[in-house]
N, C-alpha and C. Protein backbone atom coordinates (compact mmCIF):
# COMPACT_ATOMS: atom_id res chain seq x y z
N UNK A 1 0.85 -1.17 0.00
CA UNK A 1 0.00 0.00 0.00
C UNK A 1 0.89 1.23 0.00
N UNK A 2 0.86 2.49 -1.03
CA UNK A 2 1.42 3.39 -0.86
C UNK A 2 1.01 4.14 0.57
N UNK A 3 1.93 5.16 0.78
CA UNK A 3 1.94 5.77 2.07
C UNK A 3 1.19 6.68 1.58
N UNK A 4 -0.06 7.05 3.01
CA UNK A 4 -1.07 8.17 2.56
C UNK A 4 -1.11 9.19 4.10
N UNK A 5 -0.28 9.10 4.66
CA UNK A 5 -0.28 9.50 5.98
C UNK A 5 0.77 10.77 5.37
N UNK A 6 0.69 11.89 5.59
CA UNK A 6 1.89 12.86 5.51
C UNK A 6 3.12 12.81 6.27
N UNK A 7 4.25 13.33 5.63
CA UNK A 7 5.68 13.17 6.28
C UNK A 7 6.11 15.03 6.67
N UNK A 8 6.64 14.97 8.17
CA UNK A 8 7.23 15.90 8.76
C UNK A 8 8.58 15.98 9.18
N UNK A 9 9.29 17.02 8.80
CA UNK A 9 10.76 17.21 9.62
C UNK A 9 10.14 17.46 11.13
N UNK A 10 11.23 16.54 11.57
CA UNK A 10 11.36 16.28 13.06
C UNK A 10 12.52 16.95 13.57
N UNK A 11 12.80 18.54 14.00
CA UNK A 11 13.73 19.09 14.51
C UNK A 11 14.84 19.44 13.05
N UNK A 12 15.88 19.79 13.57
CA UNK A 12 16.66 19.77 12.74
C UNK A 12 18.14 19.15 11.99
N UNK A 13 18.10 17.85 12.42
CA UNK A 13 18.92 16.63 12.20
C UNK A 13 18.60 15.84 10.95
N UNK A 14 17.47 16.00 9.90
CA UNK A 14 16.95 15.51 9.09
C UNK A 14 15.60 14.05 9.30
N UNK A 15 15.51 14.12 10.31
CA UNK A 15 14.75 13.13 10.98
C UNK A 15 13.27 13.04 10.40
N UNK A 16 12.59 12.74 9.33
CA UNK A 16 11.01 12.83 8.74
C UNK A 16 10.36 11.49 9.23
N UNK A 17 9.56 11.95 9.74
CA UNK A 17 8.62 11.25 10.51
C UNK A 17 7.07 11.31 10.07
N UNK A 18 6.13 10.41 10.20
CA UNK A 18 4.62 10.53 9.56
C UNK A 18 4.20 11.92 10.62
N UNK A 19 3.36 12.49 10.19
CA UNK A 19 2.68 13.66 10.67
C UNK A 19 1.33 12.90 11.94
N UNK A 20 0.83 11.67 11.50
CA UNK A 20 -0.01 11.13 12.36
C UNK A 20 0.98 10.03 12.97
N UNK A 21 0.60 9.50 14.50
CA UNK A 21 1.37 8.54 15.18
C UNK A 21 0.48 7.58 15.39
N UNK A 22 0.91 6.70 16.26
CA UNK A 22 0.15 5.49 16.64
C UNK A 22 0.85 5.13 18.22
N UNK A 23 -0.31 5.77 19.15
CA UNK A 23 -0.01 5.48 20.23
C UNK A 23 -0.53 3.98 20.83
N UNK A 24 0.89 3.68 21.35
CA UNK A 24 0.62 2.07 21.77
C UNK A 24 0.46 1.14 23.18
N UNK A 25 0.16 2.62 24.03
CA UNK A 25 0.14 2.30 25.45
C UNK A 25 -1.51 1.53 26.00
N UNK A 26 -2.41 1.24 25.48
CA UNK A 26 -3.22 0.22 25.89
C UNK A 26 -2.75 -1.18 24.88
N UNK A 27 -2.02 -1.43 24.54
CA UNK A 27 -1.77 -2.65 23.61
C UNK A 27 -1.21 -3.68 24.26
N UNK A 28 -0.30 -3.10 25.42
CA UNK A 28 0.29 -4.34 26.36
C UNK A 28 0.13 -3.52 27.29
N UNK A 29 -0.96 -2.72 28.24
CA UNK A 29 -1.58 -2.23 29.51
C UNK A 29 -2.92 -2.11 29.14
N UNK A 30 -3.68 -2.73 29.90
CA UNK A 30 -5.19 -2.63 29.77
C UNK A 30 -5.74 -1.60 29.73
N UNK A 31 -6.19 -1.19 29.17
CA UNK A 31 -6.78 0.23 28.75
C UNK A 31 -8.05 0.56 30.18
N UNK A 32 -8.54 1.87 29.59
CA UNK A 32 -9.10 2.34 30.43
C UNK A 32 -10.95 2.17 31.12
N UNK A 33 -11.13 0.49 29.86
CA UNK A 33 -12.22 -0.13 30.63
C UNK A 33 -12.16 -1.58 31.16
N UNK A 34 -9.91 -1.45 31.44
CA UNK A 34 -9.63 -2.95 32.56
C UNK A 34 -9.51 -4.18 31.21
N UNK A 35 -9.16 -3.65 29.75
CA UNK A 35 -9.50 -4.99 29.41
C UNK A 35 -8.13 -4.55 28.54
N UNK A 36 -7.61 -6.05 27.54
CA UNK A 36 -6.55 -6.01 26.92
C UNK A 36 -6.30 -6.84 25.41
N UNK A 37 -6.67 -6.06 24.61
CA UNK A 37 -7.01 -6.92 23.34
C UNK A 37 -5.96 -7.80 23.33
N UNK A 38 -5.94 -8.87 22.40
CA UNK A 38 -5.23 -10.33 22.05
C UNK A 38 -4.02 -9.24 21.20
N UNK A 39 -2.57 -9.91 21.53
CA UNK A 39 -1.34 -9.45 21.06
C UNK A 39 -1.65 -9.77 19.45
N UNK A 40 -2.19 -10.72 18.89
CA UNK A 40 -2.19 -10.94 17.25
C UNK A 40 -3.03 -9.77 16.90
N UNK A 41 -4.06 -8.68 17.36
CA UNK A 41 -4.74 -7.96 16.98
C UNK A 41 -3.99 -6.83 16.83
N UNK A 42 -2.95 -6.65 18.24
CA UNK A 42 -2.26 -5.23 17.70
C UNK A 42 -1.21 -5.13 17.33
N UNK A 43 -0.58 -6.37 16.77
CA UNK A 43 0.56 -6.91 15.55
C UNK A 43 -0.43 -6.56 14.44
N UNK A 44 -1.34 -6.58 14.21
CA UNK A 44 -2.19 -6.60 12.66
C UNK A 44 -2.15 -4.74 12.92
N UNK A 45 -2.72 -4.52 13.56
CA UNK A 45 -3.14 -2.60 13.87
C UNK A 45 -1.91 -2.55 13.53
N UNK A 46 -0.56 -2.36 13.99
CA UNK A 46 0.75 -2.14 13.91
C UNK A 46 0.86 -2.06 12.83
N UNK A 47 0.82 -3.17 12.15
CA UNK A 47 1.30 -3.47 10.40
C UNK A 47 0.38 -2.61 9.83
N UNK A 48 -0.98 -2.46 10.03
CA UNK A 48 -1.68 -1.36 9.21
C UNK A 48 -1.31 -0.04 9.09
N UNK A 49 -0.68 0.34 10.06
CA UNK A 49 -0.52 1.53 10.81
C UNK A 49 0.77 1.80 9.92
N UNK A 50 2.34 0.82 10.03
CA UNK A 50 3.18 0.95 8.95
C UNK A 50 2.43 0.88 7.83
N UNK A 51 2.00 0.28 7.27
CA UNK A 51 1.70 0.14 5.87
C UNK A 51 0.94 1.19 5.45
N UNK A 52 0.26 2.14 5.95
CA UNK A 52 -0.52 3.40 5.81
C UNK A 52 0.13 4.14 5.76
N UNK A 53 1.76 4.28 6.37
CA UNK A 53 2.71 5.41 6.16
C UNK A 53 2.68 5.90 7.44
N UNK A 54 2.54 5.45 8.77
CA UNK A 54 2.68 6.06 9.75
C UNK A 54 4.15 5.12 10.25
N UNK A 55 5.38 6.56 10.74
CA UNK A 55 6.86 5.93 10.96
C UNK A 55 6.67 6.58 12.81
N UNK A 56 5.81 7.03 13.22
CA UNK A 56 5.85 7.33 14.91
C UNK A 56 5.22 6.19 15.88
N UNK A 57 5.60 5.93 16.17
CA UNK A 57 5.15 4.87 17.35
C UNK A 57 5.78 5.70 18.77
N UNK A 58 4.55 5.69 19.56
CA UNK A 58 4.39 6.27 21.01
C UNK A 58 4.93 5.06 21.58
N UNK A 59 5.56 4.72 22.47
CA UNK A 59 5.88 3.85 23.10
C UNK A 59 6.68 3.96 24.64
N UNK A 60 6.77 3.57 25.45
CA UNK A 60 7.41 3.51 26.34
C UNK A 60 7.37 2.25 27.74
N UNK A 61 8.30 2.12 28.33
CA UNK A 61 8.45 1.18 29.20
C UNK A 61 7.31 1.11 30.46
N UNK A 62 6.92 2.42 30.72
CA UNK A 62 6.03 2.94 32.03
C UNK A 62 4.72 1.94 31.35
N UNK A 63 4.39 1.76 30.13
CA UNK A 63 3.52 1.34 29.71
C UNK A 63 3.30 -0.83 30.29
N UNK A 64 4.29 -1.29 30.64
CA UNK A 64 4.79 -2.17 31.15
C UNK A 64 5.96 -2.86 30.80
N UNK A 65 7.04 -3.43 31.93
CA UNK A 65 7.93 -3.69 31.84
C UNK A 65 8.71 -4.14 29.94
N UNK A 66 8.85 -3.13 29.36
CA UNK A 66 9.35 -3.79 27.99
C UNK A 66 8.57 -3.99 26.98
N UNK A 67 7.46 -4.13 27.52
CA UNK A 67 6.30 -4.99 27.04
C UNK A 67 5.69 -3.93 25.66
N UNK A 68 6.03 -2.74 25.36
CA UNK A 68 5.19 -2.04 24.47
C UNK A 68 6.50 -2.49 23.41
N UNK A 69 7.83 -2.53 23.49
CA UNK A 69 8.68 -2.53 22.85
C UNK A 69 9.02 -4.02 22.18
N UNK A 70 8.97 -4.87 23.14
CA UNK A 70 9.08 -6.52 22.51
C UNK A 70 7.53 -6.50 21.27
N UNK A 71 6.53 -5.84 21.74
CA UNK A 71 5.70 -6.27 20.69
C UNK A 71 5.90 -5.63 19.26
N UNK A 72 6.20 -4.33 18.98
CA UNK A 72 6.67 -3.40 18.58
C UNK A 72 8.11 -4.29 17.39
N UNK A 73 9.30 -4.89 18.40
CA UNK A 73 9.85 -6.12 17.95
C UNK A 73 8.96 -6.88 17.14
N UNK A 74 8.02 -7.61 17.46
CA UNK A 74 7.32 -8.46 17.24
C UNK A 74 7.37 -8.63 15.18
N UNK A 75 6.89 -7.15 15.24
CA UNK A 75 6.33 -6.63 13.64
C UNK A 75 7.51 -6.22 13.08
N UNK A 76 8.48 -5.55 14.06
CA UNK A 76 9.29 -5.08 12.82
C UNK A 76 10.64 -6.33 12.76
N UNK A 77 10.77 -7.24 12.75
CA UNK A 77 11.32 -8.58 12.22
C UNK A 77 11.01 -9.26 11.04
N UNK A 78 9.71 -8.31 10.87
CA UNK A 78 9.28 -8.73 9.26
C UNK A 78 8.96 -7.25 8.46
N UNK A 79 9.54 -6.15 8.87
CA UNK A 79 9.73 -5.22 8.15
C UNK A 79 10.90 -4.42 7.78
N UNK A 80 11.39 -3.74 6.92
CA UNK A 80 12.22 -3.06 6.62
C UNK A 80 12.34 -1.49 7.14
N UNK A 81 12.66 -1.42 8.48
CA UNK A 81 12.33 0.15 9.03
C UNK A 81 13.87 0.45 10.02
N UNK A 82 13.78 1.61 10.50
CA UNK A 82 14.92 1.79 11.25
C UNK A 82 13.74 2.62 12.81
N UNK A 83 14.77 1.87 13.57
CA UNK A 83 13.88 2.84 14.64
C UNK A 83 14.98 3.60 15.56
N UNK A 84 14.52 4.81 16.00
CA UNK A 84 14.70 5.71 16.96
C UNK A 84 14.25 5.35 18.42
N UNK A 85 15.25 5.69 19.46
CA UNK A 85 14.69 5.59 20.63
C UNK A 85 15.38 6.81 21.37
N UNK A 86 15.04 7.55 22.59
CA UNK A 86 15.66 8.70 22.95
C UNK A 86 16.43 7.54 24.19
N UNK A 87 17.38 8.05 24.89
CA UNK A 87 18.19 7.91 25.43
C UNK A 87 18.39 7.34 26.62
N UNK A 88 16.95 8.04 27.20
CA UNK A 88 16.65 7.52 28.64
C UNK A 88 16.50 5.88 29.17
């Protein structure tokens, strides 16, 4: 699928990033009515989400131990992407 999501400079290092993200903190933490969809559902959302042209993924550890990032792993073992992480 061509990319239909718009691309933004991110600061000034050359960094272009999709203009829309995909936040992934109920995907491995139960969201906010206690429940937690099946990991094959938001491996599929994920891949849609790349394949639509979105390169931001929200992610972080607070979300549970690792757990937003191993899945995150999960998809991109079968994709061609580079990822960014800040430092902390």
């Amino acid at each position: 699928m061509a990319s239909v999501v718009p691309k933004l400079n991110l600061g000034s290092q050359g960094l272009v990033v999709s203009a829309q993200g995909l936040g992934c903190m109920s995907m491995t933490r139960p969201g906010i009515l206690g429940t937690l969809e099946p990991e094959a559902d938001m491996i599929e959302l994920i891949r849609h989400a790349i394949d639509s042209g979105v390169t931001f993924l929200d992610t972080s550890d607070f979300y549970g131990a690792n757990a937003n990032e191993i899945l995150i792993g999960k998809v991109s073992n079968t994709i061609k992407t580079q990822f960014f992480g800040n430092p902390w």
